[in-house]
Protein backbone atom coordinates (compact mmCIF):
# COMPACT_ATOMS: atom_id res chain seq x y z
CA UNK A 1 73.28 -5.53 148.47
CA UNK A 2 74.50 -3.08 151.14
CA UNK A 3 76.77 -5.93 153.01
CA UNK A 4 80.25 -4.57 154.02
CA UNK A 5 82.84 -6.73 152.78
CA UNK A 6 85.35 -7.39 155.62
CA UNK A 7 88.85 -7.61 154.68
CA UNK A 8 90.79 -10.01 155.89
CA UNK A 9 94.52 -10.03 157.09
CA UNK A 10 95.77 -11.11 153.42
CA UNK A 11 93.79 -9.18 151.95
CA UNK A 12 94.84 -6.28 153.80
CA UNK A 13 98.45 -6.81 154.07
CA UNK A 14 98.61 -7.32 149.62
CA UNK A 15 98.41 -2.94 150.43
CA UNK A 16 101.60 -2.82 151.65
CA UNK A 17 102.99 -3.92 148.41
CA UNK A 18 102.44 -0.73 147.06
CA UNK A 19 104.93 0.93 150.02
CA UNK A 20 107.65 -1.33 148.17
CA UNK A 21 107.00 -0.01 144.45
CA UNK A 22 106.88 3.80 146.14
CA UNK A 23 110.53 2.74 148.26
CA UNK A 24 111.71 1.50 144.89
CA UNK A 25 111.00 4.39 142.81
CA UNK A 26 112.62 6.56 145.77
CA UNK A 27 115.54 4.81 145.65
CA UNK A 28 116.00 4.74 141.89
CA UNK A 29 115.45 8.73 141.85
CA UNK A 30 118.08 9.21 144.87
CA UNK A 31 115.22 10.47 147.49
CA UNK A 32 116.59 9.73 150.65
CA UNK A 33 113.76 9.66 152.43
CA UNK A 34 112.51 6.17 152.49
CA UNK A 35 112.98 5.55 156.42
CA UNK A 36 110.42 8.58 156.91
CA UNK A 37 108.32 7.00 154.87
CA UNK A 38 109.12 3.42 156.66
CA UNK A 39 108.57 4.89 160.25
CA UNK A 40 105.68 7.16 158.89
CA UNK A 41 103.83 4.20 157.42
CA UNK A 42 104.58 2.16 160.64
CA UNK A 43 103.20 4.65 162.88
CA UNK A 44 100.26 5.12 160.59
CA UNK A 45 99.42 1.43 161.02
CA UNK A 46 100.06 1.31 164.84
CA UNK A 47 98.01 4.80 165.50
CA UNK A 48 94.88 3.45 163.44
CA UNK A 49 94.84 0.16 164.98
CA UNK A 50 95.35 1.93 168.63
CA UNK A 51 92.65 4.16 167.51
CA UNK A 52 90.08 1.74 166.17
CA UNK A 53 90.86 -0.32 169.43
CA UNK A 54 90.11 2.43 171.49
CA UNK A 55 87.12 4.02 169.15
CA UNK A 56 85.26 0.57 169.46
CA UNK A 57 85.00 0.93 173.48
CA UNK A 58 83.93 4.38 173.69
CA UNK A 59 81.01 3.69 171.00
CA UNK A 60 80.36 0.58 172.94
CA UNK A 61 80.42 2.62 176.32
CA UNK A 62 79.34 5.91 175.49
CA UNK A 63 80.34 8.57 177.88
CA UNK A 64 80.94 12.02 177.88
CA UNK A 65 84.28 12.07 179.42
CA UNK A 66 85.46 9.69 177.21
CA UNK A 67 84.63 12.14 174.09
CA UNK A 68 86.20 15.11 176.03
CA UNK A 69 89.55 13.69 176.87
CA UNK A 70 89.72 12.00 173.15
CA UNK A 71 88.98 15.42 171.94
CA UNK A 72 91.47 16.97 174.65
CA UNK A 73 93.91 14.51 172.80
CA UNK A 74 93.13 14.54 169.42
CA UNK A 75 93.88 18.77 169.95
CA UNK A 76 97.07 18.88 171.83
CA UNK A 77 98.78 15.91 169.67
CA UNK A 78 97.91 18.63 166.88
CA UNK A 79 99.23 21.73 168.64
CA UNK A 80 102.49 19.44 169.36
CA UNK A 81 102.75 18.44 165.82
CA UNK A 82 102.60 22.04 164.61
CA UNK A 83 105.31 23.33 167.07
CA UNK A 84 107.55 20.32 167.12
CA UNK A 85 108.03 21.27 162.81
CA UNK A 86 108.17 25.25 163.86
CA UNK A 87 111.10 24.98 166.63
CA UNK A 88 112.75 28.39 165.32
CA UNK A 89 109.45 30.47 166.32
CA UNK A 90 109.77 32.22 169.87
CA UNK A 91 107.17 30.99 172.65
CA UNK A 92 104.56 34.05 172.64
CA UNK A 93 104.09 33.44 168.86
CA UNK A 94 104.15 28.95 169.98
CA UNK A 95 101.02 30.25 172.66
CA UNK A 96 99.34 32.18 169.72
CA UNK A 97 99.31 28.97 167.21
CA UNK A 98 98.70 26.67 169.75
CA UNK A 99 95.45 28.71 171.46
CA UNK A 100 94.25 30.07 167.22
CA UNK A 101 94.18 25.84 166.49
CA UNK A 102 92.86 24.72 169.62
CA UNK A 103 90.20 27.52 169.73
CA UNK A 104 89.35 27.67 166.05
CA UNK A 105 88.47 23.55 166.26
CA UNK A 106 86.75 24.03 169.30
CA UNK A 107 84.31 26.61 167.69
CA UNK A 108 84.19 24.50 163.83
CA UNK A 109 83.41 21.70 165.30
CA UNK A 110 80.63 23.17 168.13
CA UNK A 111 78.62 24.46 165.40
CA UNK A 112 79.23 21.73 163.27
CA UNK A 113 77.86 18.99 165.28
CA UNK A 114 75.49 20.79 167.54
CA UNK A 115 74.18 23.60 164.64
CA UNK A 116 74.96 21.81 161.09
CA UNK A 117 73.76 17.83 162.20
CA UNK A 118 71.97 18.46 165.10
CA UNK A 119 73.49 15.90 168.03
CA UNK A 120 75.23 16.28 171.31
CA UNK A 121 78.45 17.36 171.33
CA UNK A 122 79.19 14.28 173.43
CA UNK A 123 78.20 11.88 170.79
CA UNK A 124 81.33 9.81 170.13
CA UNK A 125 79.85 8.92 166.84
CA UNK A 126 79.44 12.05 165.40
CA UNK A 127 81.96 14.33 167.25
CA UNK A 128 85.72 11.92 167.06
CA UNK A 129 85.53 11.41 163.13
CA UNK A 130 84.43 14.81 162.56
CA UNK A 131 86.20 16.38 164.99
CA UNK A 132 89.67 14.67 163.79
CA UNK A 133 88.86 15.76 160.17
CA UNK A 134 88.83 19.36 161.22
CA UNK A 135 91.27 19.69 163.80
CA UNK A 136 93.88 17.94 161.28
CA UNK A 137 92.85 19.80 158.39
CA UNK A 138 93.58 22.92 160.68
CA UNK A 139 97.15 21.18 161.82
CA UNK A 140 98.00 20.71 158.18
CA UNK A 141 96.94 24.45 157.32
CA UNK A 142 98.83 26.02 160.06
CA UNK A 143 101.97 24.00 159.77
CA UNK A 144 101.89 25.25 155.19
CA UNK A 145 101.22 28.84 156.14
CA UNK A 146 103.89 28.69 159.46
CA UNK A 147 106.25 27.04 157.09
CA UNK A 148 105.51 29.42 153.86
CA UNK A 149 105.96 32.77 156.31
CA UNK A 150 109.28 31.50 157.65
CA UNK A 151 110.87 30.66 154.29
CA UNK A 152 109.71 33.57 152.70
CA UNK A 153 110.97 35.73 155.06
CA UNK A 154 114.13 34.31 154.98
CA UNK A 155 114.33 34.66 151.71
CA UNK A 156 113.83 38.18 152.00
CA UNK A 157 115.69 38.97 154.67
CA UNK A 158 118.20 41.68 152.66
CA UNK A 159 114.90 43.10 151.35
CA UNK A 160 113.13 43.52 154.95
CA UNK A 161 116.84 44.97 156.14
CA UNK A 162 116.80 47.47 153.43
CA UNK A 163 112.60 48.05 153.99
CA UNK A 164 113.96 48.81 157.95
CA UNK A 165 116.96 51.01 156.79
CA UNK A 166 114.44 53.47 154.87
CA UNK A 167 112.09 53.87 157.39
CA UNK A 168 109.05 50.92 156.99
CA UNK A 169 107.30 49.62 159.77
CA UNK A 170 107.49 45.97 160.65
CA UNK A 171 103.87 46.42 160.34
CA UNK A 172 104.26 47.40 156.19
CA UNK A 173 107.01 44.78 155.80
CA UNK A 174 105.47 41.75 157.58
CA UNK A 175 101.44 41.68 156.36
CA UNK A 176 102.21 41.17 152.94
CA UNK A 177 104.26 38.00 154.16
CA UNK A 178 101.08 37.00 156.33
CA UNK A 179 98.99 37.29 153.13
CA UNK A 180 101.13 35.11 151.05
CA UNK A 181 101.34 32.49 153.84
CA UNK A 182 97.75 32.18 154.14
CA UNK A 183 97.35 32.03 150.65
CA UNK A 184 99.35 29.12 150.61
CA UNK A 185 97.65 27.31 153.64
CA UNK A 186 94.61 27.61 151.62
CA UNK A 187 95.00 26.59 148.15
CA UNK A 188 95.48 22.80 149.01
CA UNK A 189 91.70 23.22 150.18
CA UNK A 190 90.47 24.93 147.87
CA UNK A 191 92.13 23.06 144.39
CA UNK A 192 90.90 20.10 146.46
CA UNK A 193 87.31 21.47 146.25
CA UNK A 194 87.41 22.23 142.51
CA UNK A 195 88.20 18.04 142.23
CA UNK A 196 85.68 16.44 144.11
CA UNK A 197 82.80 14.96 142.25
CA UNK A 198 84.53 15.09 138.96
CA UNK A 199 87.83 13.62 139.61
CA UNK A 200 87.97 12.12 142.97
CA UNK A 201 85.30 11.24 145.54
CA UNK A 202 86.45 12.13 149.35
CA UNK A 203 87.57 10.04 151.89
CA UNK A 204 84.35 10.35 153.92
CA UNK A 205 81.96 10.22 151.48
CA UNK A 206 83.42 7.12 149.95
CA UNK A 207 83.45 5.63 153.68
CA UNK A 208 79.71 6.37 154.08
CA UNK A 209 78.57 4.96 151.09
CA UNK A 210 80.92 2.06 151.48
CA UNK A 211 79.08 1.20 154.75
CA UNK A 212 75.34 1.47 152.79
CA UNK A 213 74.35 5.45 153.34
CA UNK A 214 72.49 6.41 150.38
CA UNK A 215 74.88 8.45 147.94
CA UNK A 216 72.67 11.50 148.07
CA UNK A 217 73.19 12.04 152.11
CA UNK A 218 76.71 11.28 151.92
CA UNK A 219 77.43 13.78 149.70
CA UNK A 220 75.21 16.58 152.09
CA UNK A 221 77.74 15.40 154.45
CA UNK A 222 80.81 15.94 152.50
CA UNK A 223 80.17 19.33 151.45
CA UNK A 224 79.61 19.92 154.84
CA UNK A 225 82.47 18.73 155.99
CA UNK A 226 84.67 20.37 153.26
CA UNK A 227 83.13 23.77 154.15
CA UNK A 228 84.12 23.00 157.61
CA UNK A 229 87.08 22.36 156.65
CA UNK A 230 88.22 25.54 154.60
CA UNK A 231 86.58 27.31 157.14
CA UNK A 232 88.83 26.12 159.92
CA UNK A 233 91.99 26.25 157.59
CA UNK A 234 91.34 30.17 156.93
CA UNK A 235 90.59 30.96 160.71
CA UNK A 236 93.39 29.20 162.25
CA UNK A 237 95.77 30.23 160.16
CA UNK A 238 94.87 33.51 160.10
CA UNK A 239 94.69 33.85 163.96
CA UNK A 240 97.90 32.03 164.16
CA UNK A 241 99.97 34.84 161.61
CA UNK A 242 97.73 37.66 161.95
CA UNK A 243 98.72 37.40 165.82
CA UNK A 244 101.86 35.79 166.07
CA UNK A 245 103.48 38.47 163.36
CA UNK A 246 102.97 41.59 166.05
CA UNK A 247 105.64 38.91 168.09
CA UNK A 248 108.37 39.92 166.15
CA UNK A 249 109.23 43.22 167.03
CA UNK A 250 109.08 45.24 170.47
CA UNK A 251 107.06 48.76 171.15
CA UNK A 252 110.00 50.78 169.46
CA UNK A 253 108.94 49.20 166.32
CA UNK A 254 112.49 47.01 166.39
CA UNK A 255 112.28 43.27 164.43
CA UNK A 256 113.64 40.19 166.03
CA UNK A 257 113.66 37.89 163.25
């Protein structure tokens, strides 16, 4: 009763059928972006093949350095990600995002595996799936809030020039921005958590119980997980703006934005 069913190669490729409807319906609506979603879904496909390739020798040759430098990847391809989207931010407020995501996983995911389930941190098992779920909840996070601060300060820009004129601080002018930014990084999270159970079951929970865990431990996991998750979203981003704001002026109180 708890056999996985293997999919074969037909089976798997009849997925890709839905990529055409979604390229159709782009067309027909004038949304040119169906080569991102072409080289995105390609990439997908070649990254989770590399990764189950490469997953399947470390779990069959279990080492510690092997988790560290997959870790050591998994973070830096997510600090690159971030950046390589936020070009127009200058490099001390780059070193703040980068070390806020990089430390803010590190410490989630510590206390996750070694606190929460109880395991070495140098369990491949435990540590790469949970870790990635973190760290690229985090990535995602960080890049919304980044993205939400820039635009709405551009936005505002003959607003924070008239704030400056009369006398504000960059300090006044700039937190409310932060605020709004991380409120943004965080609702995807949260509306996410009002859904699950009721209208959708998550990815990991649906894995687990796909592969024969008993629904009632899956679920311990996915709240888990979630919490985690919001967790790491709040802390990175706020480290990340929080930090990274006090970049954008000098000591006599003068913006560079």
């Amino acid at each position: 009763m708890n056999e996985i069913i293997s999919l074969n190669l037909w089976q798997f490729a009849l997925i890709y059928l839905l990529l055409i409807v979604v390229l159709f319906i782009m067309k027909k609506c004038n949304i040119n972006q169906s080569k991102l979603l072409l080289v995105a879904s390609f990439r997908m496909t070649v990254q989770l093949t590399l990764a189950g390739l490469v997953l399947t020798y470390i779990f069959e040759h279990p080492h510690p350095l092997f988790t560290v430098l997959y870790l050591l990847l998994m973070t830096g391809f997510a600090i690159f990600t971030v950046l390589s989207s936020n070009k127009d931010i200058n490099t001390r407020f780059k070193i703040i995002v980068g070390a806020s995501l990089a430390i803010t996983g590190f410490c989630i995911v510590c206390f996750f595996i070694m606190a929460v389930v109880g395991v070495s941190l140098f369990n491949p098992r435990y540590t790469i799936p949970i870790s990635g779920m973190i760290i690229g909840n985090a990535m995602t996070g960080v890049s919304l809030g980044l993205r939400a601060f820039d635009e709405n300060i551009k936005a505002q820009r003959s607003r924070i020039d008239s704030l400056l004129n009369i006398g504000a601080t960059p300090q006044k002018i700039l937190i409310p921005f932060v605020n709004r930014a991380l409120e943004t990084a965080m609702l995807p999270t949260i509306y996410s958590m009002i859904g699950m159970g009721v209208i959708s079951l998550p990815g990991m929970m649906t894995g687990q119980i796909l592969s024969g865990t008993l629904p009632m431990t899956s679920i311990l996991y996915q709240i888990a997980v979630i919490i985690a998750i919001c967790a790491v979203t709040c802390l990175s981003v706020f480290f990340s703006l929080y930090f990274g704001y006090r970049t954008l002026y000098n000591e006599r109180l003068q913006m560079n934005i």
